[in-house]
PDB file of N, CA and C in Angstrom:
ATOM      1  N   UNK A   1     -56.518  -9.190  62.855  1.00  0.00           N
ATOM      2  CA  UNK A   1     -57.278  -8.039  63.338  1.00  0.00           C
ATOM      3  C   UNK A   1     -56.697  -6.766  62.718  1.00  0.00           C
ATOM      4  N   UNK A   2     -57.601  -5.854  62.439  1.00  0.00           N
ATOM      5  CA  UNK A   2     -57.140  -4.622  61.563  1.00  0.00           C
ATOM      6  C   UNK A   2     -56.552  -3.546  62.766  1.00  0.00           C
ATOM      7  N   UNK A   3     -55.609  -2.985  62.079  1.00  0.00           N
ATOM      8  CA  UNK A   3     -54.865  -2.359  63.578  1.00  0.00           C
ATOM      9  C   UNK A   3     -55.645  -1.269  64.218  1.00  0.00           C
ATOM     10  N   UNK A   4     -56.538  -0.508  63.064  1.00  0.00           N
ATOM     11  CA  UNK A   4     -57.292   0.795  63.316  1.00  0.00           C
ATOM     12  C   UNK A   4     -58.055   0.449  64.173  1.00  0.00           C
ATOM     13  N   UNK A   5     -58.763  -0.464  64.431  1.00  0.00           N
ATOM     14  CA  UNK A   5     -60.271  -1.109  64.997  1.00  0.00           C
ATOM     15  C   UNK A   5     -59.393  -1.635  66.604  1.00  0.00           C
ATOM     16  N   UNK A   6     -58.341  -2.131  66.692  1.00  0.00           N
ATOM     17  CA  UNK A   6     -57.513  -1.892  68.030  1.00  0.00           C
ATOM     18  C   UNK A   6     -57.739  -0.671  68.597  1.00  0.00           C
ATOM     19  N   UNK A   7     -56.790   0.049  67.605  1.00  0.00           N
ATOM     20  CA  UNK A   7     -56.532   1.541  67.860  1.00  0.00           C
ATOM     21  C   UNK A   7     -57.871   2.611  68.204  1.00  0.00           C
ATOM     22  N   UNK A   8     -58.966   2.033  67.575  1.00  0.00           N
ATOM     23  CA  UNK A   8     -60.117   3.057  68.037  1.00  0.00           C
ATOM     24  C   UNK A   8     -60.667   2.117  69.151  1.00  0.00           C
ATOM     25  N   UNK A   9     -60.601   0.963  69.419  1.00  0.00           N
ATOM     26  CA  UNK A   9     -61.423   0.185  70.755  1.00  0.00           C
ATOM     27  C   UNK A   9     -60.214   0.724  71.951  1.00  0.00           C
ATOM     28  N   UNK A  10     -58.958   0.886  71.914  1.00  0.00           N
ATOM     29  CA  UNK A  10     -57.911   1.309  72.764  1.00  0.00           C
ATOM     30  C   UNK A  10     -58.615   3.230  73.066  1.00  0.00           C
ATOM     31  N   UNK A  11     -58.581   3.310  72.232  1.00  0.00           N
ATOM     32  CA  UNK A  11     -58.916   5.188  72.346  1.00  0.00           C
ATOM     33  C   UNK A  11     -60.638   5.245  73.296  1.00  0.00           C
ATOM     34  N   UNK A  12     -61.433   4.383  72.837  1.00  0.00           N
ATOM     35  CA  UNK A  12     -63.023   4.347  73.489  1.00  0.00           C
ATOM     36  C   UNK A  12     -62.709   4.165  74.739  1.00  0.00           C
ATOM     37  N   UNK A  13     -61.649   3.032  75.273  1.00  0.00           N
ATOM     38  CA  UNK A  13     -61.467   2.330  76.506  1.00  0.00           C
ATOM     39  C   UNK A  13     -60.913   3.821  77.299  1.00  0.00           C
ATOM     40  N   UNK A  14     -60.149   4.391  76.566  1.00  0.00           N
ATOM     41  CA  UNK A  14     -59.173   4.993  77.538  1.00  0.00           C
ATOM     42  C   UNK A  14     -60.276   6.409  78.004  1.00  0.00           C
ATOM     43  N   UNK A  15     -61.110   7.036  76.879  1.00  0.00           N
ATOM     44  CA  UNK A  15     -61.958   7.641  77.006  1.00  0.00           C
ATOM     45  C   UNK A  15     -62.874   7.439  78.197  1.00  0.00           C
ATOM     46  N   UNK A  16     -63.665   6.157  77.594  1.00  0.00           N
ATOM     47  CA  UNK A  16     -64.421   5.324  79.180  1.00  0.00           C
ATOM     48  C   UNK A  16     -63.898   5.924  80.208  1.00  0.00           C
ATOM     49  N   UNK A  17     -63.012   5.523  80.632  1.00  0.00           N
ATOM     50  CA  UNK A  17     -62.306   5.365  81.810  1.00  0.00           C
ATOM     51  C   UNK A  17     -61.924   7.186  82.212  1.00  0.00           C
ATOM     52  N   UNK A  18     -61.408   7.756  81.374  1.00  0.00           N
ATOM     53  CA  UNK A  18     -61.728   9.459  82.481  1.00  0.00           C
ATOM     54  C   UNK A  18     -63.062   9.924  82.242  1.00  0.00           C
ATOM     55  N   UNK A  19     -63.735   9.362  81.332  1.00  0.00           N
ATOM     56  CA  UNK A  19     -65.038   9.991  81.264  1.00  0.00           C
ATOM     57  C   UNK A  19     -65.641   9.475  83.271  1.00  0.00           C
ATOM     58  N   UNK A  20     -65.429   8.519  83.044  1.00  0.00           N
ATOM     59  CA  UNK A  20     -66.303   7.716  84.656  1.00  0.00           C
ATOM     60  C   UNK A  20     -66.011   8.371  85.615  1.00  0.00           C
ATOM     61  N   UNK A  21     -64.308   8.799  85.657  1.00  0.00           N
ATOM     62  CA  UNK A  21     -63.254   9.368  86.777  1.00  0.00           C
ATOM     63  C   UNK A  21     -64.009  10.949  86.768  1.00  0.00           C
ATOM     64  N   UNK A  22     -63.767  11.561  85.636  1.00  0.00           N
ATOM     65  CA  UNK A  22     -64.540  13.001  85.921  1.00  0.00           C
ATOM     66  C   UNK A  22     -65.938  13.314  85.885  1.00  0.00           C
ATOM     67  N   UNK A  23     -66.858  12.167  85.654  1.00  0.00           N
ATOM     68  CA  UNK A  23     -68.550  12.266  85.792  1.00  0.00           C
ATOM     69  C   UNK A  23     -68.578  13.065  84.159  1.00  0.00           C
ATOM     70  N   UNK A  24     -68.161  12.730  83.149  1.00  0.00           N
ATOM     71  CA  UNK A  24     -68.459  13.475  82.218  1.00  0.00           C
ATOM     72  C   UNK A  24     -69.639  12.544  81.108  1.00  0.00           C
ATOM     73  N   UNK A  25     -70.144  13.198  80.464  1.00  0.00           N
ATOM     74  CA  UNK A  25     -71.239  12.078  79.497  1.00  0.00           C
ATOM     75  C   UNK A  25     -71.302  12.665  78.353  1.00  0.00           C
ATOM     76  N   UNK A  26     -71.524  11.870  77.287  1.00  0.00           N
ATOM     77  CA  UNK A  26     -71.757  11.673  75.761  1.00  0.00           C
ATOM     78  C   UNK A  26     -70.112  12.233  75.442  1.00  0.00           C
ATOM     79  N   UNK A  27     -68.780  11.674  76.167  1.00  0.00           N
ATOM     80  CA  UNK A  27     -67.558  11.736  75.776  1.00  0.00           C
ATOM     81  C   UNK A  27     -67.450  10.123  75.140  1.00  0.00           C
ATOM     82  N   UNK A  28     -67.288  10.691  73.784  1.00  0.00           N
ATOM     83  CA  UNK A  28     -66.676   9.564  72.778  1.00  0.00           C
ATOM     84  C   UNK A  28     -66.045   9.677  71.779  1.00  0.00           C
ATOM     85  N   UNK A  29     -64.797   8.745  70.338  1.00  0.00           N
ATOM     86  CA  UNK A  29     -64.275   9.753  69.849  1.00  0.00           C
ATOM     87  C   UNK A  29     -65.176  10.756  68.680  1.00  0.00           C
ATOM     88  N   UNK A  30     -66.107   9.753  68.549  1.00  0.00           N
ATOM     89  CA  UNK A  30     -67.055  10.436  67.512  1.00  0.00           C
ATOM     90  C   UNK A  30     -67.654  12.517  67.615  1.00  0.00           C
ATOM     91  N   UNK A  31     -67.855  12.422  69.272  1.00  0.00           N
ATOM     92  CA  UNK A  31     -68.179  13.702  69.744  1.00  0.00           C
ATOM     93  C   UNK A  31     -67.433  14.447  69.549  1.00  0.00           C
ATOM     94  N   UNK A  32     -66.045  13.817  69.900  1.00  0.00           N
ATOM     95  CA  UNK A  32     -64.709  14.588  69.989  1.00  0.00           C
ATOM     96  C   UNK A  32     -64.545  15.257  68.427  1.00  0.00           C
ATOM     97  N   UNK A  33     -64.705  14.309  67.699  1.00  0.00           N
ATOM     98  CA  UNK A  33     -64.487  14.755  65.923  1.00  0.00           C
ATOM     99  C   UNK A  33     -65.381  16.076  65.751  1.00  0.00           C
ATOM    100  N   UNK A  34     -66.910  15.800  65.917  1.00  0.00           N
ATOM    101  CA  UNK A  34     -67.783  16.717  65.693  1.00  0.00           C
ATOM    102  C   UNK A  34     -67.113  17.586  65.975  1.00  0.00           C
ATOM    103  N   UNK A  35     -66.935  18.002  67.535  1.00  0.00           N
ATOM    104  CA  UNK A  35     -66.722  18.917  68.213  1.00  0.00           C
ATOM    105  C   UNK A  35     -65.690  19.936  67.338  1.00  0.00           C
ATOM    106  N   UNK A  36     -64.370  19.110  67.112  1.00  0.00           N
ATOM    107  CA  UNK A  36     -63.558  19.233  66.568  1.00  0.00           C
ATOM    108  C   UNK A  36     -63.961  20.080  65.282  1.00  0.00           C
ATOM    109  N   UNK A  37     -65.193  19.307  64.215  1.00  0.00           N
ATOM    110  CA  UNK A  37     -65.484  20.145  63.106  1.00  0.00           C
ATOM    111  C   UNK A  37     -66.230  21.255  63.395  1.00  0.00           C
ATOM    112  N   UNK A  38     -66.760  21.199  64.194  1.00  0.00           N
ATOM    113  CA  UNK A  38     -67.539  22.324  64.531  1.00  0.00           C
ATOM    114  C   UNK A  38     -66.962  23.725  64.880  1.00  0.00           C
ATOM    115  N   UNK A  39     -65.932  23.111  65.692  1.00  0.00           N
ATOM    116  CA  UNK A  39     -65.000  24.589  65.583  1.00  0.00           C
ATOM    117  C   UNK A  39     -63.744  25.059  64.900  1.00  0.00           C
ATOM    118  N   UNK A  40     -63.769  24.751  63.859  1.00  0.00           N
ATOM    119  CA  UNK A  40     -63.001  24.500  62.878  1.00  0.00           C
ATOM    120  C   UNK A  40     -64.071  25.305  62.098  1.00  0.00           C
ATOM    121  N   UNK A  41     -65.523  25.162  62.052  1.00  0.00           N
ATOM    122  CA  UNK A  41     -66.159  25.537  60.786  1.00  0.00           C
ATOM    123  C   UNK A  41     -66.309  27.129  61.415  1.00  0.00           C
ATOM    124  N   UNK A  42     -66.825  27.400  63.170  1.00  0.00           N
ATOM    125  CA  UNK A  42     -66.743  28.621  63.263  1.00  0.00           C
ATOM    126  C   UNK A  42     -66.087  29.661  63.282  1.00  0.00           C
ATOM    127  N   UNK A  43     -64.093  28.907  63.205  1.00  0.00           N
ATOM    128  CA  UNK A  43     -63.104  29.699  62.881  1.00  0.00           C
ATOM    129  C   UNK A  43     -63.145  30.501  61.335  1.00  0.00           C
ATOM    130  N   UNK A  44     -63.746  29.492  60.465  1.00  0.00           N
ATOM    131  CA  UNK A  44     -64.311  30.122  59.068  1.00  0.00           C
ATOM    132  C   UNK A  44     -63.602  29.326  58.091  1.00  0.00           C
ATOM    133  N   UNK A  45     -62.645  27.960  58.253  1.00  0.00           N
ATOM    134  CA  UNK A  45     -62.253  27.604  56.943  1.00  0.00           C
ATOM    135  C   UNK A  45     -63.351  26.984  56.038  1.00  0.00           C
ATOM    136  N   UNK A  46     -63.010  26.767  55.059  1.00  0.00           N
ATOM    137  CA  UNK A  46     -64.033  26.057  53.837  1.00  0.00           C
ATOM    138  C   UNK A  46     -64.522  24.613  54.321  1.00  0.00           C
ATOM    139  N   UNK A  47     -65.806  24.256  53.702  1.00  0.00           N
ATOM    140  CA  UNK A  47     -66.311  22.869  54.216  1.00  0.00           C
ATOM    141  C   UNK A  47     -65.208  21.839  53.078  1.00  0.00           C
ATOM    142  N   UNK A  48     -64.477  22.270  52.723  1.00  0.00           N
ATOM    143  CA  UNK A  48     -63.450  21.450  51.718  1.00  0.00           C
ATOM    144  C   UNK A  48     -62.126  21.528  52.740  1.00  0.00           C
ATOM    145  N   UNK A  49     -61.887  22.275  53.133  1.00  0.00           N
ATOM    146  CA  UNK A  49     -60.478  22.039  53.855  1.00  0.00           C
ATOM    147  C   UNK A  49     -60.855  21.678  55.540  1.00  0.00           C
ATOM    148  N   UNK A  50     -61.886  21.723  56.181  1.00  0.00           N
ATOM    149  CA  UNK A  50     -62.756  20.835  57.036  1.00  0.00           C
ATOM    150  C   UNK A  50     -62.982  18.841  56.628  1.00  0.00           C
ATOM    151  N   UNK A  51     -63.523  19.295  55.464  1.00  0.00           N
ATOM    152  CA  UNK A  51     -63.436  17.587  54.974  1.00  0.00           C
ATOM    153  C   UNK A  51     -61.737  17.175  55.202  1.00  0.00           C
ATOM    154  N   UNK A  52     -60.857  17.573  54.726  1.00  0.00           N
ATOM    155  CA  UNK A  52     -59.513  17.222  54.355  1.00  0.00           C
ATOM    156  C   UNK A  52     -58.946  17.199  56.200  1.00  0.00           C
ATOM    157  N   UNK A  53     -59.442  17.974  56.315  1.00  0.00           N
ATOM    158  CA  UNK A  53     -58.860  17.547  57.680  1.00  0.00           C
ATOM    159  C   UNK A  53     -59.089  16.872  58.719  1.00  0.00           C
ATOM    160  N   UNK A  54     -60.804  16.302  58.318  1.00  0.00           N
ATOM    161  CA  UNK A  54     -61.327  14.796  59.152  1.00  0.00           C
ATOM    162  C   UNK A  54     -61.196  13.825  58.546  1.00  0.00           C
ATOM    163  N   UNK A  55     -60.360  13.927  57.101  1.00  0.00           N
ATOM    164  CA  UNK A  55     -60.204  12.730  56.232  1.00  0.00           C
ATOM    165  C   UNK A  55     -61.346  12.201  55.396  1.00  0.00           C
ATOM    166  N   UNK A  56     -62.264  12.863  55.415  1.00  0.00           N
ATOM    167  CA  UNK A  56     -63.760  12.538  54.416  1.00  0.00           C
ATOM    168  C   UNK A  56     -63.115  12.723  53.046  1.00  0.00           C
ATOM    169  N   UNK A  57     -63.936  11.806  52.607  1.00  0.00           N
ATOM    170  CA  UNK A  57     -63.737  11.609  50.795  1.00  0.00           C
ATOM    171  C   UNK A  57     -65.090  12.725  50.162  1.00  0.00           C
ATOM    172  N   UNK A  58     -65.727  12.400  50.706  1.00  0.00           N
ATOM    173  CA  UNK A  58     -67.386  13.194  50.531  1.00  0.00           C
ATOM    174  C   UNK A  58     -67.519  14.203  51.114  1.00  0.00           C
ATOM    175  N   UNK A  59     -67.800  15.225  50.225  1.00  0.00           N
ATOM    176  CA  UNK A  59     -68.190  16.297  51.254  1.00  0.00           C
ATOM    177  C   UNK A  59     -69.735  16.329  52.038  1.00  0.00           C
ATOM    178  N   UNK A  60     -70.154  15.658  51.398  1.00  0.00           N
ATOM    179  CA  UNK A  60     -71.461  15.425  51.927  1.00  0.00           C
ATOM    180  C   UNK A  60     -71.402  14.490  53.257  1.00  0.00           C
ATOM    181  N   UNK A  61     -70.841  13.926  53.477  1.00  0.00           N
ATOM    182  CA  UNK A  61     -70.328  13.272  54.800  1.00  0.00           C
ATOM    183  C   UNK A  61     -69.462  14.503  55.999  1.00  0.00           C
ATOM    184  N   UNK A  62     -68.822  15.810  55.566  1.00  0.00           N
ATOM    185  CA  UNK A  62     -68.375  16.881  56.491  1.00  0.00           C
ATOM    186  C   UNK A  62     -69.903  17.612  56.440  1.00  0.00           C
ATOM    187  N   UNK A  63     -70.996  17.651  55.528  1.00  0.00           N
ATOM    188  CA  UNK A  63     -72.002  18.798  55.441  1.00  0.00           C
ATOM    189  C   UNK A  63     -72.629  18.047  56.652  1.00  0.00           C
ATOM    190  N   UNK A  64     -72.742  16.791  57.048  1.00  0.00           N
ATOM    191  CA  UNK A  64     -73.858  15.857  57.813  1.00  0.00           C
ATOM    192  C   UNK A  64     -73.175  16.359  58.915  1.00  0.00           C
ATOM    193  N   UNK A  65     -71.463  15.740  59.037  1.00  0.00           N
ATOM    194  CA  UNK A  65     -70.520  16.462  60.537  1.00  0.00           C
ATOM    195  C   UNK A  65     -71.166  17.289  61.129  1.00  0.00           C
ATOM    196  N   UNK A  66     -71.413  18.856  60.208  1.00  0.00           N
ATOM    197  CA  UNK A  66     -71.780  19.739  60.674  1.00  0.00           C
ATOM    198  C   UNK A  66     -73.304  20.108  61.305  1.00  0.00           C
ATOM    199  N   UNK A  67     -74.087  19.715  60.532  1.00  0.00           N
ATOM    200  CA  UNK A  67     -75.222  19.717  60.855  1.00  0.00           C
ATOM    201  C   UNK A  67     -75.362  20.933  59.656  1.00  0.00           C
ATOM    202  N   UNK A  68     -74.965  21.039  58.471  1.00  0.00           N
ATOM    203  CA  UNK A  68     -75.417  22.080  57.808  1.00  0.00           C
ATOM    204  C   UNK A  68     -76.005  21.571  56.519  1.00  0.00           C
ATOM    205  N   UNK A  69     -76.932  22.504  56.068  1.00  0.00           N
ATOM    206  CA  UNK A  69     -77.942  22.168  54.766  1.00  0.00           C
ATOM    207  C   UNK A  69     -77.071  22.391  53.694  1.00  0.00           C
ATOM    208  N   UNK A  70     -77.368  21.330  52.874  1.00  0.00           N
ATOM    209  CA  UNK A  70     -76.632  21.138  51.590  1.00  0.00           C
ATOM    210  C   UNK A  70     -76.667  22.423  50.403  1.00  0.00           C
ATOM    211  N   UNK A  71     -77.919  22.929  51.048  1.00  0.00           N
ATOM    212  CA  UNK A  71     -78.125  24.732  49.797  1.00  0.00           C
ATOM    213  C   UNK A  71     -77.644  25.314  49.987  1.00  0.00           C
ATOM    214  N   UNK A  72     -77.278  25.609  51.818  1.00  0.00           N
ATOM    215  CA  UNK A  72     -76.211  26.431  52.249  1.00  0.00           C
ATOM    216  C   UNK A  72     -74.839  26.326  52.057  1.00  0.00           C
ATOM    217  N   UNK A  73     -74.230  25.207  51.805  1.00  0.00           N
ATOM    218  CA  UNK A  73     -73.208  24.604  51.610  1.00  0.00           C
ATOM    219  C   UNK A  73     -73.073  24.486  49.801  1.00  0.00           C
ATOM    220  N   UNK A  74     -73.664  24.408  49.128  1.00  0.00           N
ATOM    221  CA  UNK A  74     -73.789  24.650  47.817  1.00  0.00           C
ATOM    222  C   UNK A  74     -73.785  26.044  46.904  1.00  0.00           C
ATOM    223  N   UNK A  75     -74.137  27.252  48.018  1.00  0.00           N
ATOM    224  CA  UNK A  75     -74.011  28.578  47.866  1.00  0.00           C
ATOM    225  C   UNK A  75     -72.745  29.381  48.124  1.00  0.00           C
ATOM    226  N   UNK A  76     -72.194  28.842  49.320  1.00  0.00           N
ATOM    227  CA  UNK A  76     -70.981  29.456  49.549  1.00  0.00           C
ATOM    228  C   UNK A  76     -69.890  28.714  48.775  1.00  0.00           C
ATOM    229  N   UNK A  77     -69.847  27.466  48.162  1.00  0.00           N
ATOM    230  CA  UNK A  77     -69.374  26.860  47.038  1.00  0.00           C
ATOM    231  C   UNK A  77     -69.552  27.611  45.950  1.00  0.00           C
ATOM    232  N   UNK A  78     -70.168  27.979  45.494  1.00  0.00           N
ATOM    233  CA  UNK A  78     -70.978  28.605  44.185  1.00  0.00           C
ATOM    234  C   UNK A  78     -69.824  30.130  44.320  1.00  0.00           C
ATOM    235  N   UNK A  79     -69.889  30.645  45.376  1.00  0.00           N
ATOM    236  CA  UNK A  79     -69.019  31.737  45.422  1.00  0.00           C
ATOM    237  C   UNK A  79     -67.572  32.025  45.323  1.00  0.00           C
ATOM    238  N   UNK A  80     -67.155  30.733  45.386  1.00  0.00           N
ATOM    239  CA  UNK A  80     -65.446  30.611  44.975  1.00  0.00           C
ATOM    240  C   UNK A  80     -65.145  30.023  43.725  1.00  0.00           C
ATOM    241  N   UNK A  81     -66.481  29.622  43.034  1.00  0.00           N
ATOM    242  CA  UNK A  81     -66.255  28.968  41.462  1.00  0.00           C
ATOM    243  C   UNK A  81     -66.117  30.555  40.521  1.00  0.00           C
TER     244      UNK A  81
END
């Protein structure tokens, strides 16, 4: 068994379980990440040092995170070249 796939079924479980205790919903780690990028992107760093810090290889996989359009994300790129 791969240890990560422990390690994230251990993290869901433990989640489960205060999510039930405090009545909370759509707590999972996936939300948690978003969440995570999301305010990370409104503090203002780059969608490149956002990727690096959820571990994405693709930036197109942090542009989806976000919920942001690839023109928009291709423009403010365009401005640091």
């Amino acid at each position: 068994m791969d240890w990560r796939w422990s390690s994230n079924c251990a993290i869901s479980k433990q989640l489960n379980k205060y999510a039930k205790r405090f009545g909370l919903e759509n707590i999972n780690a996936h939300a948690i990440r978003r969440a995570y990028a999301k305010r990370l992107h409104d503090k203002g760093p780059s969608i490149a040092i956002i990727s690096k810090a959820l571990g994405h290889s693709d930036l197109a996989v942090t542009t989806q995170y976000l919920d942001l359009d690839i023109e928009e994300v291709a423009k403010d790129l365009k401005e640091y070249l």
